[in-house]
Protein backbone atom coordinates (compact mmCIF):
# COMPACT_ATOMS: atom_id res chain seq x y z
CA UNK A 1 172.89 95.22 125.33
CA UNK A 2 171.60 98.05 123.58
CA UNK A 3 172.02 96.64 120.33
CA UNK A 4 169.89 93.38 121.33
CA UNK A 5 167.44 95.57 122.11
CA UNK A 6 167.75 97.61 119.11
CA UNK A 7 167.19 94.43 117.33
CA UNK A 8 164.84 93.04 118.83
CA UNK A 9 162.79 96.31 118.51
CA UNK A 10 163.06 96.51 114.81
CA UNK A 11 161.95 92.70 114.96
CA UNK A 12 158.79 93.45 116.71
CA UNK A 13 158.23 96.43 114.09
CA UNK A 14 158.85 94.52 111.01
CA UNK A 15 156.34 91.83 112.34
CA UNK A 16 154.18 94.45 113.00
CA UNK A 17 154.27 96.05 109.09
CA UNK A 18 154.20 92.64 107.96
CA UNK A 19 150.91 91.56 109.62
CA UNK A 20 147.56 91.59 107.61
CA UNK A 21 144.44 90.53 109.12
CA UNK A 22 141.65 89.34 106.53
CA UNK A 23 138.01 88.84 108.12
CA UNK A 24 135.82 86.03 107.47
CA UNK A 25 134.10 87.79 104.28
CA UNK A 26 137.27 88.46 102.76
CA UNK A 27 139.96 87.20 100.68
CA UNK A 28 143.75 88.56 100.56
CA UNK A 29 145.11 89.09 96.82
CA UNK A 30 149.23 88.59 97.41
CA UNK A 31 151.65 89.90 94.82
CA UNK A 32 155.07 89.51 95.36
CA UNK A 33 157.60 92.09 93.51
CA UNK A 34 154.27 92.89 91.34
CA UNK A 35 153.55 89.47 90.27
CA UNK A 36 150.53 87.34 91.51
CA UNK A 37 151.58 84.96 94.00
CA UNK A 38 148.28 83.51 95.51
CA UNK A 39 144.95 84.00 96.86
CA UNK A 40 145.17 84.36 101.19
CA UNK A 41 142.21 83.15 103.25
CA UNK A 42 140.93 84.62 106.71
CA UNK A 43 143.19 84.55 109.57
CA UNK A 44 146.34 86.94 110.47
CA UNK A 45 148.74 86.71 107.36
CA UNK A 46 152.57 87.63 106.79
CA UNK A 47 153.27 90.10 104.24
CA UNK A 48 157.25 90.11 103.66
CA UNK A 49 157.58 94.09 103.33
CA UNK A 50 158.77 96.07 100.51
CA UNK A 51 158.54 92.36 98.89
CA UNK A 52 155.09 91.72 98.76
CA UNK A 53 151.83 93.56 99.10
CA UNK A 54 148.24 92.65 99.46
CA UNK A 55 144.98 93.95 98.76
CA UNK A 56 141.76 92.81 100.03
CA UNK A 57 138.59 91.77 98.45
CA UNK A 58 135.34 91.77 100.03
CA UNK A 59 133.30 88.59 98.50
CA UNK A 60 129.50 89.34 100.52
CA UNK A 61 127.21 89.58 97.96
CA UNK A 62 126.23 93.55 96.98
CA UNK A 63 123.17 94.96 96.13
CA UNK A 64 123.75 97.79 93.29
CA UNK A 65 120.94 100.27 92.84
CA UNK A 66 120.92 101.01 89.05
CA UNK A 67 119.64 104.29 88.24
CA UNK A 68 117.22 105.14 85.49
CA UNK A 69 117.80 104.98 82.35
CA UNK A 70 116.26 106.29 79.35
CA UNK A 71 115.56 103.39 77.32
CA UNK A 72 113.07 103.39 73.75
CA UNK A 73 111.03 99.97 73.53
CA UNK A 74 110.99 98.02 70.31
CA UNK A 75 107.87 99.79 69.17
CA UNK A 76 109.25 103.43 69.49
CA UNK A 77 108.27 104.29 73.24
CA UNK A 78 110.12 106.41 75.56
CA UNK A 79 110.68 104.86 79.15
CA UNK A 80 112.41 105.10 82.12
CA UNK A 81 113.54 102.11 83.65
CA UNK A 82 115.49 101.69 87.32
CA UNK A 83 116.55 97.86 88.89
CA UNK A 84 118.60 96.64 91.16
CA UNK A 85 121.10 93.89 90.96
CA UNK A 86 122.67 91.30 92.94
CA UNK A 87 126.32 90.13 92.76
CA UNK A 88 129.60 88.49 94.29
CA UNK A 89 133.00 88.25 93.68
CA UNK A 90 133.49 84.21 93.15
CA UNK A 91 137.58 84.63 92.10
CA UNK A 92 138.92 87.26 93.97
CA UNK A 93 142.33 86.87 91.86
CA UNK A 94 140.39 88.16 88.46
CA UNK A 95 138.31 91.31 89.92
CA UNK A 96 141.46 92.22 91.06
CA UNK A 97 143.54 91.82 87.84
CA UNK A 98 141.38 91.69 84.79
CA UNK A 99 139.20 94.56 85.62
CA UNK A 100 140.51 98.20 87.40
CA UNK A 101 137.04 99.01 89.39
CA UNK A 102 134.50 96.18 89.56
CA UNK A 103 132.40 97.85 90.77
CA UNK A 104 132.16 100.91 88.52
CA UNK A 105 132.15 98.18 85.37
CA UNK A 106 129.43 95.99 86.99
CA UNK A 107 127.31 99.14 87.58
CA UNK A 108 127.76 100.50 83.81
CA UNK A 109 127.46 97.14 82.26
CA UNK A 110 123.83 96.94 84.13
CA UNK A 111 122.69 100.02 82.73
CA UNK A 112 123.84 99.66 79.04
CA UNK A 113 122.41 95.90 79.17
CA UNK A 114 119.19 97.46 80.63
CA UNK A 115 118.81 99.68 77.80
CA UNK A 116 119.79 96.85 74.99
CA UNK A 117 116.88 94.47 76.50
CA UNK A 118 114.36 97.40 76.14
CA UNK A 119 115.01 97.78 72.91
CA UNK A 120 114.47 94.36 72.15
CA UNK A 121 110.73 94.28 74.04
CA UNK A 122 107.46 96.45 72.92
CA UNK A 123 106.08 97.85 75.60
CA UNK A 124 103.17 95.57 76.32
CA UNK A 125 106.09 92.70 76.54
CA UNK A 126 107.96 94.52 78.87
CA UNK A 127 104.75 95.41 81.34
CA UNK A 128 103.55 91.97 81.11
CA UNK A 129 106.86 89.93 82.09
CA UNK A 130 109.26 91.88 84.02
CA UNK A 131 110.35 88.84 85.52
CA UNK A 132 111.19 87.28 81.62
CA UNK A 133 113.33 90.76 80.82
CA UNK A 134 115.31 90.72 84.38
CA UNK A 135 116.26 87.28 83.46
CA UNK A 136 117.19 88.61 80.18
CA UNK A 137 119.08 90.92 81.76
CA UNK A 138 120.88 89.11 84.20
CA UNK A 139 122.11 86.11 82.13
CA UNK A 140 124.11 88.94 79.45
CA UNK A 141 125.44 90.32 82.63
CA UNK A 142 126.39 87.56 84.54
CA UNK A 143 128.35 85.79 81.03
CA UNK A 144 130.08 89.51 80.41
CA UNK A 145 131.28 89.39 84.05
CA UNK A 146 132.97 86.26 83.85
CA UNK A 147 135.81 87.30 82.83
CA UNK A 148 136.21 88.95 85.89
CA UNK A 149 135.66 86.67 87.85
CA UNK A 150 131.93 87.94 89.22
CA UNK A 151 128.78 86.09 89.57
CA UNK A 152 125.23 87.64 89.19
CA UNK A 153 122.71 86.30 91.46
CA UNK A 154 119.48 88.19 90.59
CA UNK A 155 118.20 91.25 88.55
CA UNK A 156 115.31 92.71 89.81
CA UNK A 157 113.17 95.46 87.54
CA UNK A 158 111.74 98.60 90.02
CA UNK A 159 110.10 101.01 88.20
CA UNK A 160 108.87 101.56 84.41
CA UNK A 161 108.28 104.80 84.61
CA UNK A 162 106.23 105.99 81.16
CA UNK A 163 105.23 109.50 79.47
CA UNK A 164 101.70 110.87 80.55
CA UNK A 165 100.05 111.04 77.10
CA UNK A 166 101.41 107.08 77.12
CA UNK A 167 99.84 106.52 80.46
CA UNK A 168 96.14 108.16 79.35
CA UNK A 169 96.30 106.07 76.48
CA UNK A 170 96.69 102.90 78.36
CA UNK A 171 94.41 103.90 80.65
CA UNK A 172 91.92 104.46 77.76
CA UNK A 173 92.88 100.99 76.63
CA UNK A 174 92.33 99.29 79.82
CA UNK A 175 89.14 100.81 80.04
CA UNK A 176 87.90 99.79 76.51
CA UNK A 177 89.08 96.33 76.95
CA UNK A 178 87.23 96.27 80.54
CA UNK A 179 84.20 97.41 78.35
CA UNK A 180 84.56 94.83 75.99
CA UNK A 181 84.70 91.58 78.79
CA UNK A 182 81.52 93.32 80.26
CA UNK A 183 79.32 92.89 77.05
CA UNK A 184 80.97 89.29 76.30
CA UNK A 185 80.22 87.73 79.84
CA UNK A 186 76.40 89.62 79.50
CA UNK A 187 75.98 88.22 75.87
CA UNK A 188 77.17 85.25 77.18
CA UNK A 189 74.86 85.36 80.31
CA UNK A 190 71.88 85.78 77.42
CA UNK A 191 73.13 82.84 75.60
CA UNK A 192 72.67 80.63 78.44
CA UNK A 193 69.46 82.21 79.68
CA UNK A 194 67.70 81.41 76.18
CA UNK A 195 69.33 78.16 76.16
CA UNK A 196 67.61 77.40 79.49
CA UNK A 197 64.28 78.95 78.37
CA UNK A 198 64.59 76.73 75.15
CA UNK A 199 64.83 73.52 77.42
CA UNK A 200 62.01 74.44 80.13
CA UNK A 201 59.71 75.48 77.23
CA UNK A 202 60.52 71.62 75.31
CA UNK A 203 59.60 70.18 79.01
CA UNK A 204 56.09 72.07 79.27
CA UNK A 205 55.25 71.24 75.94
CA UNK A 206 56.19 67.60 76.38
CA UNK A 207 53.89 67.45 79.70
CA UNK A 208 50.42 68.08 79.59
CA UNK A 209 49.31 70.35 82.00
CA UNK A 210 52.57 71.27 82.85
CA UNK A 211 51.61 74.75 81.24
CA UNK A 212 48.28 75.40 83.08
CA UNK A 213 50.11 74.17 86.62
CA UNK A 214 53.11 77.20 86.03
CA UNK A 215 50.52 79.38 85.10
CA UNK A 216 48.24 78.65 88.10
CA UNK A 217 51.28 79.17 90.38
CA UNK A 218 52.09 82.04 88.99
CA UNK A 219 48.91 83.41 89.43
CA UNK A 220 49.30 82.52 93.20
CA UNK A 221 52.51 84.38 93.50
CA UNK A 222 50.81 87.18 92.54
CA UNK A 223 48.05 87.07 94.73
CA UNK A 224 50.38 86.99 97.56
CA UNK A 225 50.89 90.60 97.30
CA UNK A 226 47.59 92.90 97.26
CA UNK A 227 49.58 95.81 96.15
CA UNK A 228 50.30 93.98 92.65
CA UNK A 229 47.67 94.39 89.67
CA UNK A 230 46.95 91.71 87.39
CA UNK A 231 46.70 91.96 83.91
CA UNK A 232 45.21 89.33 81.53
CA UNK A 233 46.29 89.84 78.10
CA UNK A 234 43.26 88.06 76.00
CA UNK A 235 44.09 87.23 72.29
CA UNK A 236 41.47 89.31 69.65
CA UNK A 237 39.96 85.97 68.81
CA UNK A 238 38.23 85.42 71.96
CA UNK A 239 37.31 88.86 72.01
CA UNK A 240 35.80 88.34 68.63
CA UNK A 241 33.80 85.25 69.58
CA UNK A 242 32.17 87.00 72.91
CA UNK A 243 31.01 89.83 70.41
CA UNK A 244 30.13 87.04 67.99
CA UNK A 245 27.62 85.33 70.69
CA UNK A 246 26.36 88.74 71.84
CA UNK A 247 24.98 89.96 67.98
CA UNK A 248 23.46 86.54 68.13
CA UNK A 249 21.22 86.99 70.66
CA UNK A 250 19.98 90.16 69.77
CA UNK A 251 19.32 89.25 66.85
CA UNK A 252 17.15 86.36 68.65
CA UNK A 253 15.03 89.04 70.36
């Protein structure tokens, strides 16, 4: 009796060692006397014990902070650059075998890629399209990976973080270039202006009248307001004829 017992206690242990449980966002990596047997899905799982062992492998997709890195542009400038990337283990089989520490590899692979794309942008690329150097970025990643059986999702740049002397001299640079779309859209503004003057003074010509009538409401606009003061500019030739008449009639008397 006692040995049934005996037996059927070390039964219930061994069942006990040899049951794995692997959640919903895992998968079970089996090896059997040190060779890879299979990949195990969710569910409760036998492990034969001393046999085989099992490790699991969690396949959510992971957000890695990536921290900055010093990184020199194509034309010479120091930066500081920071990202974050996304990524999942699609064969749980290879992270497990081909490379020691996913993790660690993805998360130095990131940074050294980071700092090869910078060097391949000048700055002004690399301000202007983050979005073109984070693809850049994640497409050498994602192909080195492969091998180990991850899958990058997405590669997003944080932060370029520049020199002070580099910032002033953007900053002087925006400001110039603010300057010079100012005097373009006024020139521009005068271009049109005398290009409208040129057609409404064609139209008065072409009319008769059409001069005196502005010139008469004008002259009304004016009088709408007693504070304004007229002034009648007279050309020297009418001048000259009033003092023409005048000598001519004293010289009549």
């Amino acid at each position: 009796m006692n040995l049934v017992i005996g037996i059927v206690v070390v039964v219930i242990f061994l069942l006990l060692i040899s049951i794995r449980q692997i959640n919903e966002y895992q998968r079970g990596v089996r090896f059997r006397l040190g060779r890879y047997v299979d990949i195990m899905n969710p569910g409760w799982r036998l492990i034969i014990p001393i046999v085989e062992s099992m490790q699991r492998v969690d396949i959510r997709t992971k957000a890695v902070d990536v921290p900055n890195q010093e990184a020199i542009t194509k034309d010479n400038i120091s930066t500081q650059i920071n990202a974050v990337i996304y990524y999942k283990v699609a064969d749980a089989s290879k992270a497990i075998i081909e490379v020691e520490d996913y993790r660690w590899a993805v998360s130095q692979l990131a940074q050294t890629t980071m700092r090869n794309v910078v060097g391949e942008l000048e700055l002004d690329e690399l301000l202007a399209d983050r979005e073109a150097a984070s693809a850049r970025i994640r497409q050498i990643v994602d192909q080195l990976t492969d091998p180990w059986g991850i899958r990058v999702e997405n590669v997003e740049l944080k932060d370029v973080v520049l020199p002070e002397d580099m910032k002033r001299v953007i900053g002087k640079q925006a400001e110039a270039e603010r300057e010079r779309r100012s005097v373009v859209i006024k020139a521009e503004g005068e271009v049109q202006a005398a290009e409208n003057l040129s057609v409404a003074a064609r139209k008065l010509y072409a009319s008769p009248g059409a001069l005196h009538l502005r010139t008469l409401n004008t002259l009304n606009d004016l009088s709408s307001d007693q504070s304004n003061t007229v002034i009648f500019a007279i050309p020297l030739e009418v001048l000259r004829a009033f003092e023409a008449i005048s000598d001519l009639g004293k010289k009549r008397e």
